[in-house]
C-alpha atoms as a PDB file:
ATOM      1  CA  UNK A   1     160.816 114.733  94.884  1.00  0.00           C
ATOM      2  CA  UNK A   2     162.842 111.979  93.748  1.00  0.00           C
ATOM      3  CA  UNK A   3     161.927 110.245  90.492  1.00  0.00           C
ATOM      4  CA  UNK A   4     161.633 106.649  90.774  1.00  0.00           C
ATOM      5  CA  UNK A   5     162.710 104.847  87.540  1.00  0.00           C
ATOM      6  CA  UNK A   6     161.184 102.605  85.396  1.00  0.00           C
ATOM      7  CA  UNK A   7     162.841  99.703  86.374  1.00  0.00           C
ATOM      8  CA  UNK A   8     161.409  99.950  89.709  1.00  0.00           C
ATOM      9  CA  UNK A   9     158.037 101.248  89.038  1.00  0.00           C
ATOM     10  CA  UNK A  10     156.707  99.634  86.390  1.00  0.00           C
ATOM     11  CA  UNK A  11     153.742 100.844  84.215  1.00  0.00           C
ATOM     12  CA  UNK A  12     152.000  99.072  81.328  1.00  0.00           C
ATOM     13  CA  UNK A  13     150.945 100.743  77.798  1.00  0.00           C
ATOM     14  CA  UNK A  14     147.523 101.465  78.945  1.00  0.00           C
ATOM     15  CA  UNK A  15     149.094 103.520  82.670  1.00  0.00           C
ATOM     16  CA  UNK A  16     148.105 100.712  85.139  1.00  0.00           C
ATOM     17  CA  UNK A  17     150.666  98.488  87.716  1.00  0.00           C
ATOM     18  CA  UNK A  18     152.648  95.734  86.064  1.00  0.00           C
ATOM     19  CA  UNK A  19     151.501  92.735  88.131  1.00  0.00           C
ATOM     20  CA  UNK A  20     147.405  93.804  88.918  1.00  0.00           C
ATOM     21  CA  UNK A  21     147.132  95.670  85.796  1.00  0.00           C
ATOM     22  CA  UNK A  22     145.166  97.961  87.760  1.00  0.00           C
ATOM     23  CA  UNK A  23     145.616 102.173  87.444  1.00  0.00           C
ATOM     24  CA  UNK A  24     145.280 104.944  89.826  1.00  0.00           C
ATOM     25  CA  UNK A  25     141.656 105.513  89.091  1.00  0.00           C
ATOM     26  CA  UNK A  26     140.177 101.852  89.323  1.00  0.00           C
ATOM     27  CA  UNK A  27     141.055 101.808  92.739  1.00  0.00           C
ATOM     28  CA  UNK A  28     138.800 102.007  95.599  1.00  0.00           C
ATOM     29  CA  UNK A  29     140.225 103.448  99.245  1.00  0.00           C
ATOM     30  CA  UNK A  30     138.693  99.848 100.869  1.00  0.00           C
ATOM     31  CA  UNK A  31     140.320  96.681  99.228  1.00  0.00           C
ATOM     32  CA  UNK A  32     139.447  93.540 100.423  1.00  0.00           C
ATOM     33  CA  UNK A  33     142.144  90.782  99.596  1.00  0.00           C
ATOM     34  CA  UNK A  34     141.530  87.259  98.718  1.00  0.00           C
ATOM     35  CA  UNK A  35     143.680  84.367  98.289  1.00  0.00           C
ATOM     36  CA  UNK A  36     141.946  82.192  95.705  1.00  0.00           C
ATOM     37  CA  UNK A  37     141.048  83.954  92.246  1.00  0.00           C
ATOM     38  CA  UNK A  38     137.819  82.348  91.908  1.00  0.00           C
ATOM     39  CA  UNK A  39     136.863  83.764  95.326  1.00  0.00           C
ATOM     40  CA  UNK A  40     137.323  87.635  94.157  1.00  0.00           C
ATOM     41  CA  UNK A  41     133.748  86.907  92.193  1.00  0.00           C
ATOM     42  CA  UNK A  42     132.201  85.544  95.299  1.00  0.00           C
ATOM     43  CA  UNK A  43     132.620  88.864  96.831  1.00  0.00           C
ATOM     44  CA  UNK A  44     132.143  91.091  94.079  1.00  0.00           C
ATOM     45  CA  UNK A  45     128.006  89.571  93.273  1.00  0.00           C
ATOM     46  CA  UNK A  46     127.506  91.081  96.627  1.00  0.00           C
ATOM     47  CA  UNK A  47     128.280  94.518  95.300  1.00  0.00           C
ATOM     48  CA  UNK A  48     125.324  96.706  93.294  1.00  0.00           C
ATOM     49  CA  UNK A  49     127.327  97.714  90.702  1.00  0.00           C
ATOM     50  CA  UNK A  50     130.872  96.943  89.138  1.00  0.00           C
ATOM     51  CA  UNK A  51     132.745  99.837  87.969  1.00  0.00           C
ATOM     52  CA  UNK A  52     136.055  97.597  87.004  1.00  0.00           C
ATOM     53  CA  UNK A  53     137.360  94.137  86.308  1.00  0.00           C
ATOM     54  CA  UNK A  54     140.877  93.585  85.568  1.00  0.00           C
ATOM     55  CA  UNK A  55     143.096  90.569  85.340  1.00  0.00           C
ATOM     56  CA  UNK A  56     147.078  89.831  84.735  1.00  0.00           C
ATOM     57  CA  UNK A  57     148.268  86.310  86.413  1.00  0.00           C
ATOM     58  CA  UNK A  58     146.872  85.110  89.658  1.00  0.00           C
ATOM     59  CA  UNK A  59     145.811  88.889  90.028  1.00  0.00           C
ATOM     60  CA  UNK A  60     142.104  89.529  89.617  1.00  0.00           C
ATOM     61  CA  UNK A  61     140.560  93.307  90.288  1.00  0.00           C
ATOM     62  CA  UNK A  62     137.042  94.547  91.038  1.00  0.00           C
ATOM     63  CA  UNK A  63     136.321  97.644  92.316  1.00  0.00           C
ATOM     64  CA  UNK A  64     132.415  99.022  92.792  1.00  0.00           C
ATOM     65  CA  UNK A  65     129.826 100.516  95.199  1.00  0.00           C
ATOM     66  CA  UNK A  66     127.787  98.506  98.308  1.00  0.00           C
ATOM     67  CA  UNK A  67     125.728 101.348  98.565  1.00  0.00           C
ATOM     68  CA  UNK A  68     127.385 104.208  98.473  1.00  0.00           C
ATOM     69  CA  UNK A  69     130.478 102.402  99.593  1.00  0.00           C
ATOM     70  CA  UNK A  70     133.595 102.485  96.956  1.00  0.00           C
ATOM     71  CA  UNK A  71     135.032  98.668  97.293  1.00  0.00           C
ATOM     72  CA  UNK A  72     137.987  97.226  95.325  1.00  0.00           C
ATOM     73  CA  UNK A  73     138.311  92.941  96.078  1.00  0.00           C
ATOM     74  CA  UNK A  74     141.700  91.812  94.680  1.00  0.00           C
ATOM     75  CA  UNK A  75     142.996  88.170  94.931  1.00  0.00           C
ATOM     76  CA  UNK A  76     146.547  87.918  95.658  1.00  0.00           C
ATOM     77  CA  UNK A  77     147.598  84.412  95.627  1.00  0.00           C
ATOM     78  CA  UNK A  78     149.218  82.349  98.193  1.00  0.00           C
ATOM     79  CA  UNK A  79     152.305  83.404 100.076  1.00  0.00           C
ATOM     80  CA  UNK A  80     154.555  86.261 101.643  1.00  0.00           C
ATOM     81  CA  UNK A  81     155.844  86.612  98.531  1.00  0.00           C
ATOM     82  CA  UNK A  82     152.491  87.580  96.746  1.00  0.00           C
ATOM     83  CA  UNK A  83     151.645  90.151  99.452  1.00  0.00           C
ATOM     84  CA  UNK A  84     154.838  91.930  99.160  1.00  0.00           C
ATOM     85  CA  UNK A  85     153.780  92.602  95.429  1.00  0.00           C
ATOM     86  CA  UNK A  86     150.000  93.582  96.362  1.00  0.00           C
ATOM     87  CA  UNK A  87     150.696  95.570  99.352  1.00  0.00           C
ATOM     88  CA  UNK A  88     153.516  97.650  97.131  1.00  0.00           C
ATOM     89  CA  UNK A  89     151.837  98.270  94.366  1.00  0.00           C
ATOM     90  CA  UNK A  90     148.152  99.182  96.199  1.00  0.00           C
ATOM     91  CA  UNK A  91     150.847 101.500  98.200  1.00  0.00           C
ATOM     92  CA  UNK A  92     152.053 102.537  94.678  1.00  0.00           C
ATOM     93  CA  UNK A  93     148.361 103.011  93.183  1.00  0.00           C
ATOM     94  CA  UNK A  94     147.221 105.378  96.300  1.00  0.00           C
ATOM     95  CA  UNK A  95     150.401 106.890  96.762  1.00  0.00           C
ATOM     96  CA  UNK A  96     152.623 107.575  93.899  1.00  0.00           C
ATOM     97  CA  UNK A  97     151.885 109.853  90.723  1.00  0.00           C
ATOM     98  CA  UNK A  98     151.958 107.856  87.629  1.00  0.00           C
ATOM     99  CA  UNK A  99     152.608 111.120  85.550  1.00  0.00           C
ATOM    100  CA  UNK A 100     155.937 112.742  87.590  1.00  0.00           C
ATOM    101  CA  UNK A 101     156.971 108.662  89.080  1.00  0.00           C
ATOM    102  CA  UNK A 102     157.184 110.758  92.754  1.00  0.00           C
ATOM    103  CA  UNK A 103     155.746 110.221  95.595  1.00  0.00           C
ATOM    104  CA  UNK A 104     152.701 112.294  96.259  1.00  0.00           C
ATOM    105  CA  UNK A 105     153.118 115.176  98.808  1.00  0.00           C
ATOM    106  CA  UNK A 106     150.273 113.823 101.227  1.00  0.00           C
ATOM    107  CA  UNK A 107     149.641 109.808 101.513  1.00  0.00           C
ATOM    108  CA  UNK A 108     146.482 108.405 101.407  1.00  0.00           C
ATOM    109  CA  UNK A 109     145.999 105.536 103.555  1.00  0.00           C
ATOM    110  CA  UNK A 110     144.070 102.248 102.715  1.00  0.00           C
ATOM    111  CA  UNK A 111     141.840 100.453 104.099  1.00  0.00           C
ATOM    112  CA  UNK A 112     142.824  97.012 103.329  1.00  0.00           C
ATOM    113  CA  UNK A 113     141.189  93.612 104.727  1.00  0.00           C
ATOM    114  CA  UNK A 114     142.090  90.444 103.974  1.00  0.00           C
ATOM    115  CA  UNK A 115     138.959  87.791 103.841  1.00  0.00           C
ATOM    116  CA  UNK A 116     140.670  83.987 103.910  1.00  0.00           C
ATOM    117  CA  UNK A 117     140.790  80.620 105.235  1.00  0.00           C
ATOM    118  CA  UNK A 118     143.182  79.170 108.030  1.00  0.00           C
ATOM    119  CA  UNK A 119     143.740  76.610 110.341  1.00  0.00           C
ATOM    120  CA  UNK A 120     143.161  76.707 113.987  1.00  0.00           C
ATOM    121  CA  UNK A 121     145.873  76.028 116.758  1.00  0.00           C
ATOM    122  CA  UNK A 122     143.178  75.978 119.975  1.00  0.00           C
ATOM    123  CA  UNK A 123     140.535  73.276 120.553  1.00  0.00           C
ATOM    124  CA  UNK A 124     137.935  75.824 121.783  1.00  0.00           C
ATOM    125  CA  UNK A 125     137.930  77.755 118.202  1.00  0.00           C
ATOM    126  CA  UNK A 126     135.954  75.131 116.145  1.00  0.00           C
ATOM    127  CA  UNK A 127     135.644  74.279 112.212  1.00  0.00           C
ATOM    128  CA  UNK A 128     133.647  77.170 110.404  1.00  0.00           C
ATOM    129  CA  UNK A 129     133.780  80.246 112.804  1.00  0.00           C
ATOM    130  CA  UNK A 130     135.767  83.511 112.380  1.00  0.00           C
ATOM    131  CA  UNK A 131     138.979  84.872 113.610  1.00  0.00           C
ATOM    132  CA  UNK A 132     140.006  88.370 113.822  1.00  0.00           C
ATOM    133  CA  UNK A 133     143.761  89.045 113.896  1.00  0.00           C
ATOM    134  CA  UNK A 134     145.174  91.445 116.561  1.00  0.00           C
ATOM    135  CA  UNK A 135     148.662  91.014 115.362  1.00  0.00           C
ATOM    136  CA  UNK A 136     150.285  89.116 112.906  1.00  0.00           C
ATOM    137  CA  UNK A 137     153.064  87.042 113.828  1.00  0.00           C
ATOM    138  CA  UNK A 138     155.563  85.912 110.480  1.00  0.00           C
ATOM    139  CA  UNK A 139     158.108  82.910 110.547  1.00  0.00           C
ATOM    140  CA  UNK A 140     159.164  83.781 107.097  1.00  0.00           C
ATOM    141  CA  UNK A 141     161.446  86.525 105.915  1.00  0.00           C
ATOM    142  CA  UNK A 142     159.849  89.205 103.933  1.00  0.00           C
ATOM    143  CA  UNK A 143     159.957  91.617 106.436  1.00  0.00           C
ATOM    144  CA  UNK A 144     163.713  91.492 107.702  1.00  0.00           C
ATOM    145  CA  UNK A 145     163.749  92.896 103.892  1.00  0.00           C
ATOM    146  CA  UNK A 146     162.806  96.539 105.075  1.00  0.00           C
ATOM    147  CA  UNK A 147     163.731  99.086 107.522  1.00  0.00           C
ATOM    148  CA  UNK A 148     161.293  98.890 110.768  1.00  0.00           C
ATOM    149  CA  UNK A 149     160.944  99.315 114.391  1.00  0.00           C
ATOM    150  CA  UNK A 150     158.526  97.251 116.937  1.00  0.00           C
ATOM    151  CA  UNK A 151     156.868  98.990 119.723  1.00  0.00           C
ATOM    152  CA  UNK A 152     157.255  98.039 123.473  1.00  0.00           C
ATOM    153  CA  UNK A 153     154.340  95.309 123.279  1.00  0.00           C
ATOM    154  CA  UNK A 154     155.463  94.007 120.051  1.00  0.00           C
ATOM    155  CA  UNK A 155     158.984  93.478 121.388  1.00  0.00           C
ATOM    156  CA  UNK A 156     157.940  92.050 124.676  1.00  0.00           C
ATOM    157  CA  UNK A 157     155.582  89.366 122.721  1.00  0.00           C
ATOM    158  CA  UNK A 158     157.986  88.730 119.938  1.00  0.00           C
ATOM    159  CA  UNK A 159     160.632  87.689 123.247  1.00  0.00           C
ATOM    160  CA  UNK A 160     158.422  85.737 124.832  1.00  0.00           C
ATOM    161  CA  UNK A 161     157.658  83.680 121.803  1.00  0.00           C
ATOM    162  CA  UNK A 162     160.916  83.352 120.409  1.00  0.00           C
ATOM    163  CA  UNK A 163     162.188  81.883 124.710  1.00  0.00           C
ATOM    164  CA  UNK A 164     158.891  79.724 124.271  1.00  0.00           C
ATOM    165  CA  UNK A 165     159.221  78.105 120.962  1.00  0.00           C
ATOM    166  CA  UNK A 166     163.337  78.345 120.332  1.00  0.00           C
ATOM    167  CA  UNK A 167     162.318  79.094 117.081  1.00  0.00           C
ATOM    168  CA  UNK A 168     165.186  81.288 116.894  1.00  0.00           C
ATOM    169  CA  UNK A 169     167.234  78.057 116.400  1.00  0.00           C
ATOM    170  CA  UNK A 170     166.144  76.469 113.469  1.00  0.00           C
ATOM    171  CA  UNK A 171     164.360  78.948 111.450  1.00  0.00           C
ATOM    172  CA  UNK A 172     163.747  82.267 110.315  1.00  0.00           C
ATOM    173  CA  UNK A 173     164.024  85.438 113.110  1.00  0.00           C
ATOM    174  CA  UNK A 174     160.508  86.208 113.620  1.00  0.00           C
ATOM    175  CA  UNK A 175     158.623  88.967 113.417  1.00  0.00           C
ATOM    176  CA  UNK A 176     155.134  90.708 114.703  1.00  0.00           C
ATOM    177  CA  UNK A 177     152.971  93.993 113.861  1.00  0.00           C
ATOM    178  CA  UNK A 178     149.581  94.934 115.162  1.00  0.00           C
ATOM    179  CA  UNK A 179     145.812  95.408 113.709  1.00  0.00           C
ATOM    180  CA  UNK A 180     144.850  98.552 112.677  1.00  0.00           C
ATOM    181  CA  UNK A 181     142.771  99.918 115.264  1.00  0.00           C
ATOM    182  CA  UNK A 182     141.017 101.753 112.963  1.00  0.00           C
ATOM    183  CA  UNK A 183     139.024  98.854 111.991  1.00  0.00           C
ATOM    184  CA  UNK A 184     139.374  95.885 114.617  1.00  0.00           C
ATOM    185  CA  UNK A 185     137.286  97.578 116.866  1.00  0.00           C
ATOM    186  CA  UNK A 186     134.638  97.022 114.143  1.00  0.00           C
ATOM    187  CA  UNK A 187     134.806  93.242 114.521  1.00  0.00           C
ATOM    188  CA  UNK A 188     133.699  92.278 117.823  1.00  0.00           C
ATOM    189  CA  UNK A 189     130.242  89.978 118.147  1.00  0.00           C
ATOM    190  CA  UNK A 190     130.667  86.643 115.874  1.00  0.00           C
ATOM    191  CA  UNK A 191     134.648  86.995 115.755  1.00  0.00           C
ATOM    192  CA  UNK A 192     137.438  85.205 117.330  1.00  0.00           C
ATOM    193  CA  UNK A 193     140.455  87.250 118.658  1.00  0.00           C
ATOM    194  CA  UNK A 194     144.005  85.952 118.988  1.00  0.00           C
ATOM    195  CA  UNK A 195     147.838  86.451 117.370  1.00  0.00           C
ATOM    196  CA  UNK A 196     147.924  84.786 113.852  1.00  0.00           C
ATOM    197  CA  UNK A 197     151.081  83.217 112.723  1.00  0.00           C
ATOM    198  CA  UNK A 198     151.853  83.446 109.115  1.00  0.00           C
ATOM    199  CA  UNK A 199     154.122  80.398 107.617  1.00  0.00           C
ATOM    200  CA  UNK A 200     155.803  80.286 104.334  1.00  0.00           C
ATOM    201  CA  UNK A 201     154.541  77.340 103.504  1.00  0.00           C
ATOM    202  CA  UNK A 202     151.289  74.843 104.117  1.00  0.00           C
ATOM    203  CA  UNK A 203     153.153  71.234 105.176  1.00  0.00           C
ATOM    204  CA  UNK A 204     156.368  71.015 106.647  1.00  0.00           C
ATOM    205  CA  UNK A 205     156.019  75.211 107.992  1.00  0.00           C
ATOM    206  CA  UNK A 206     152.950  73.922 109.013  1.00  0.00           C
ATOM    207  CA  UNK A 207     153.910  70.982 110.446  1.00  0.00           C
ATOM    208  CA  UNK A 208     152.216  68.798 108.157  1.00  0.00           C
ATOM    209  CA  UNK A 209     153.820  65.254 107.572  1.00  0.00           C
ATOM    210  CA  UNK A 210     153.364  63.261 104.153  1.00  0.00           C
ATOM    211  CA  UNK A 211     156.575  61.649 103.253  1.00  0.00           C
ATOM    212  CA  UNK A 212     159.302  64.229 104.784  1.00  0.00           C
ATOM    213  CA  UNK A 213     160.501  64.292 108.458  1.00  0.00           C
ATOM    214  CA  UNK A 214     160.260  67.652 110.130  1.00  0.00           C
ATOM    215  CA  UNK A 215     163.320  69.667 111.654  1.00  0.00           C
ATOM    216  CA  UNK A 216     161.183  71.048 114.742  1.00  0.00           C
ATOM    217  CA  UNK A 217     158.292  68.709 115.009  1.00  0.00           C
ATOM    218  CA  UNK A 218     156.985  70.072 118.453  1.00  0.00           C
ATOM    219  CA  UNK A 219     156.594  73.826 116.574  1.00  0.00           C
ATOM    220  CA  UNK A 220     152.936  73.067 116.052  1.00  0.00           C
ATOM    221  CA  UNK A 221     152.196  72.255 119.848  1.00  0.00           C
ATOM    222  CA  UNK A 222     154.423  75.094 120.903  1.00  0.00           C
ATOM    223  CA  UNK A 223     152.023  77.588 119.251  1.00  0.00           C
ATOM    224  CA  UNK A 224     148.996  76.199 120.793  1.00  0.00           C
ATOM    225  CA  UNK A 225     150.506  76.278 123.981  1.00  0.00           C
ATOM    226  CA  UNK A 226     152.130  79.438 123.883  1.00  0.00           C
ATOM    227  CA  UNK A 227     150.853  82.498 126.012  1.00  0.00           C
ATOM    228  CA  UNK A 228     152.005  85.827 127.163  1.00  0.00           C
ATOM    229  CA  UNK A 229     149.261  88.131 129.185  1.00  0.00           C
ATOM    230  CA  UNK A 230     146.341  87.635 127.219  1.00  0.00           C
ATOM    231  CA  UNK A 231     147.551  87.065 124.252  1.00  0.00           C
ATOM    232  CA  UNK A 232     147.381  83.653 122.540  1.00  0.00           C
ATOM    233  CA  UNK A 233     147.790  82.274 119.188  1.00  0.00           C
ATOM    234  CA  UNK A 234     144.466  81.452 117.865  1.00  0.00           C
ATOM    235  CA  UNK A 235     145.476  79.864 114.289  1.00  0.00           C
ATOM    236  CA  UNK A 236     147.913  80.513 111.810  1.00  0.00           C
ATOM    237  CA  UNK A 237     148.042  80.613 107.719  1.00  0.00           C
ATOM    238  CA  UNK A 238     150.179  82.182 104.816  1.00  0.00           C
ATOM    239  CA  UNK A 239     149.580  86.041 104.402  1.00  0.00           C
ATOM    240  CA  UNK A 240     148.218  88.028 107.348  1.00  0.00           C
ATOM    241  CA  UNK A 241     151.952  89.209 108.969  1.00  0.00           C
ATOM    242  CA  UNK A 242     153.257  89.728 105.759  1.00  0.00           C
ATOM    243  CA  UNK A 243     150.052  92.367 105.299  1.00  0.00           C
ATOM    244  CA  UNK A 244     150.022  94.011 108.526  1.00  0.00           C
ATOM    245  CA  UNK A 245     153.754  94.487 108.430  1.00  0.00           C
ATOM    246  CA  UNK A 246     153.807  95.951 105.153  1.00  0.00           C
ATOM    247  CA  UNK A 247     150.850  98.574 105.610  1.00  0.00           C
ATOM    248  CA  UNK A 248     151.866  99.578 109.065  1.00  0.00           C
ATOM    249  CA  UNK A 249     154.983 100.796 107.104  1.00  0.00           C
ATOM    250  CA  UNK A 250     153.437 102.238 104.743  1.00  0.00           C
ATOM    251  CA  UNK A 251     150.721 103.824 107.020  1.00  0.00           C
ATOM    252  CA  UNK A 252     147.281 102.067 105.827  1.00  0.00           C
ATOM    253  CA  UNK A 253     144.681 100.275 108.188  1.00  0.00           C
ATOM    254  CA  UNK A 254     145.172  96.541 108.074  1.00  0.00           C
ATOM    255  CA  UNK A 255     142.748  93.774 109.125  1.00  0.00           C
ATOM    256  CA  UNK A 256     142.962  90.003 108.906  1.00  0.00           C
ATOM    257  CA  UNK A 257     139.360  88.233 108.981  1.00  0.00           C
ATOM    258  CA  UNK A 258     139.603  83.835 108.695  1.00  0.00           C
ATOM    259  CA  UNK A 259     137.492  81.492 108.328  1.00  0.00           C
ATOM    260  CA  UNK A 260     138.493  78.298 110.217  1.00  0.00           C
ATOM    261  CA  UNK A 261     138.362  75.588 107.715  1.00  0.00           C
ATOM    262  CA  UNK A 262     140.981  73.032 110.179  1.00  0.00           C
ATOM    263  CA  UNK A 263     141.029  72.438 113.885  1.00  0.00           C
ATOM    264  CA  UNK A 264     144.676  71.087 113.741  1.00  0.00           C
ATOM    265  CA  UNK A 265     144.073  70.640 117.908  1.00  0.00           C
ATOM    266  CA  UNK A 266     141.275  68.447 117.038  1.00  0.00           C
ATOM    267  CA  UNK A 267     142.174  67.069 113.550  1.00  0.00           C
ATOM    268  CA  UNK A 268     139.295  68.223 111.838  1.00  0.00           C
ATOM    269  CA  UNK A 269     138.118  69.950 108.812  1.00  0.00           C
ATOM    270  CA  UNK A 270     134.994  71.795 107.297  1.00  0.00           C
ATOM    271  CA  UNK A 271     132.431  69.644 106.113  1.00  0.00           C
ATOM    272  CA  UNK A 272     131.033  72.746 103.606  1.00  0.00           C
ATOM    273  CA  UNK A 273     134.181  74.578 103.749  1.00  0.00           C
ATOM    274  CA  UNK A 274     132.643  77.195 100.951  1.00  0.00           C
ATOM    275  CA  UNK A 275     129.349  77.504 102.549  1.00  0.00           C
ATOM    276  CA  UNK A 276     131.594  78.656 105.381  1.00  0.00           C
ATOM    277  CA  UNK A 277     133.977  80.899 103.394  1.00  0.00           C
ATOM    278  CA  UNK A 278     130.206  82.514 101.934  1.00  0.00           C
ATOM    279  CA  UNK A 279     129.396  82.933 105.548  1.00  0.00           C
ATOM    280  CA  UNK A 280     132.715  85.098 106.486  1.00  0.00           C
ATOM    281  CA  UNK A 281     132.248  87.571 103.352  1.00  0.00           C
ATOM    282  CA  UNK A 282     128.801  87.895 103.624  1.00  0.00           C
ATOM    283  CA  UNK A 283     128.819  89.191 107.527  1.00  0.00           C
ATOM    284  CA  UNK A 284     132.068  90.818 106.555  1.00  0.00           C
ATOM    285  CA  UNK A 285     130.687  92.732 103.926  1.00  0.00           C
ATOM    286  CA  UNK A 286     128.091  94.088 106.024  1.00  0.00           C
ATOM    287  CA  UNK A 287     130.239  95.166 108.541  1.00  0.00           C
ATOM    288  CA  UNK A 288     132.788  97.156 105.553  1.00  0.00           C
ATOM    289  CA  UNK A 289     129.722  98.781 104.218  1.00  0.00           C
ATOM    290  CA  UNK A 290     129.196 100.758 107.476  1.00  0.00           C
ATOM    291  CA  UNK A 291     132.937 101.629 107.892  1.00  0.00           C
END
């Protein structure tokens, strides 16, 4: 095996991952990712005991037991750019030998869900209720940075969005990846299903307008609108392709679960929008126990 150097993988004095400060060993196989810092110890008071807590930058760990269930929570900030240093380095704490810097002879694969808030793009899926992501759907460019393939439903539904919206005019190629299976199927009753589209940004990528004009100012409507079998877009936000496309490579389960905090059909917001951020982890967290 190939050692990988220490300009690429880097380790801290005390053996944990640069950016989480996390090792090997504090890591549960279920890691639930948050956005927002502050909301890593809204999760982690649901657990019955704490085993870990960890923090470097905008990265804050804790991993302990639901039960019998090993959980880690880890916030990741917001952004493509975040994920592609928490998905990698999760990858690298399951996967890679801190002692020999190879690759481990058989992977382990993650279960990782992301718990976060996002707007919705259809009038019908209100303020406050829950989205599950069957695929995500990126307009940035993280993952044109890596070697991948789409299968045939992924390249039928990436066509017919790119001919719908002529994104492929103004802005980033996109790109799509599935749920894992393994663990949408576990998030039926109380959820939403539809594509999410991830955005690299929150106002003009999201076609917000405050003082700047927009370069494609019917993008918004075009998502709402935009349907291919029975697939739809049901909201978008800033991580969820960036996750899926990133663990399907690297072979780990990936799930998106939102809160809907904006109807951007309806222009309206959450009244309580952290009641209804306490509502997603809590029936989440039931659900993750039994997986």
């Amino acid at each position: 095996m190939q050692r990988i150097a220490e300009s690429e993988l880097i380790i801290n004095n005390r053996g944990a991952i640069y950016h989480l400060d996390v090792r090997p060993d504090e890591l549960a196989s279920t890691v639930i990712t948050v956005g927002d810092p502050d909301r890593v110890k809204e999760v982690s008071k649901y657990f019955d005991t704490v085993e870990h807590k960890r923090q470097h930058r905008e990265f804050i760990t804790h991993t302990g037991y639901i039960g019998k269930k090993r959980i880690s929570v880890v916030s990741t900030g917001i952004g493509p750019d975040n994920i592609d240093i928490v998905v990698n380095e999760l990858d690298a704490l399951a996967n890679i030998d801190f002692e020999t810097r190879t690759v481990k002879p058989e992977l382990n694969s993650l279960h990782i869900l992301r718990l976060g808030t996002s707007g919705s793009l259809q009038a019908d899926i209100p303020v406050d209720e829950f989205v599950a992501s069957t695929h995500g759907l990126g307009v940035d460019n993280l993952l044109h940075f890596y070697r991948r393939d789409n299968n045939d439903e992924e390249k039928e539904l990436l066509q017919a969005f790119v001919t719908h919206t002529q994104i492929h005019n103004s802005l980033s190629a996109p790109y799509i990846t599935g749920a894992g299976s393994q663990l949408l199927k576990h998030f039926v009753q109380g959820y939403h299903r539809g594509i999410t589209v991830t955005c690299p940004g929150f106002y003009g990528p999201q076609g917000r307008v405050l003082r700047l004009g927009l370069s494609n100012p019917a993008f918004v409507d075009r998502l709402t609108h935009f349907q291919f079998g029975q697939h739809r877009i049901s909201n978008f936000e800033m991580e969820t392709s960036a996750i899926y496309g990133l663990g399907k490579l690297m072979g780990h389960q990936c799930l998106s679960l939102n809160v809907i905090v904006a109807n951007r059909v309806k222009k309206e917001f959450s009244k309580d929008g952290a009641a209804a951020v306490e509502g997603l982890i809590k029936k989440s967290l039931e659900i993750i126990e039994g997986i």
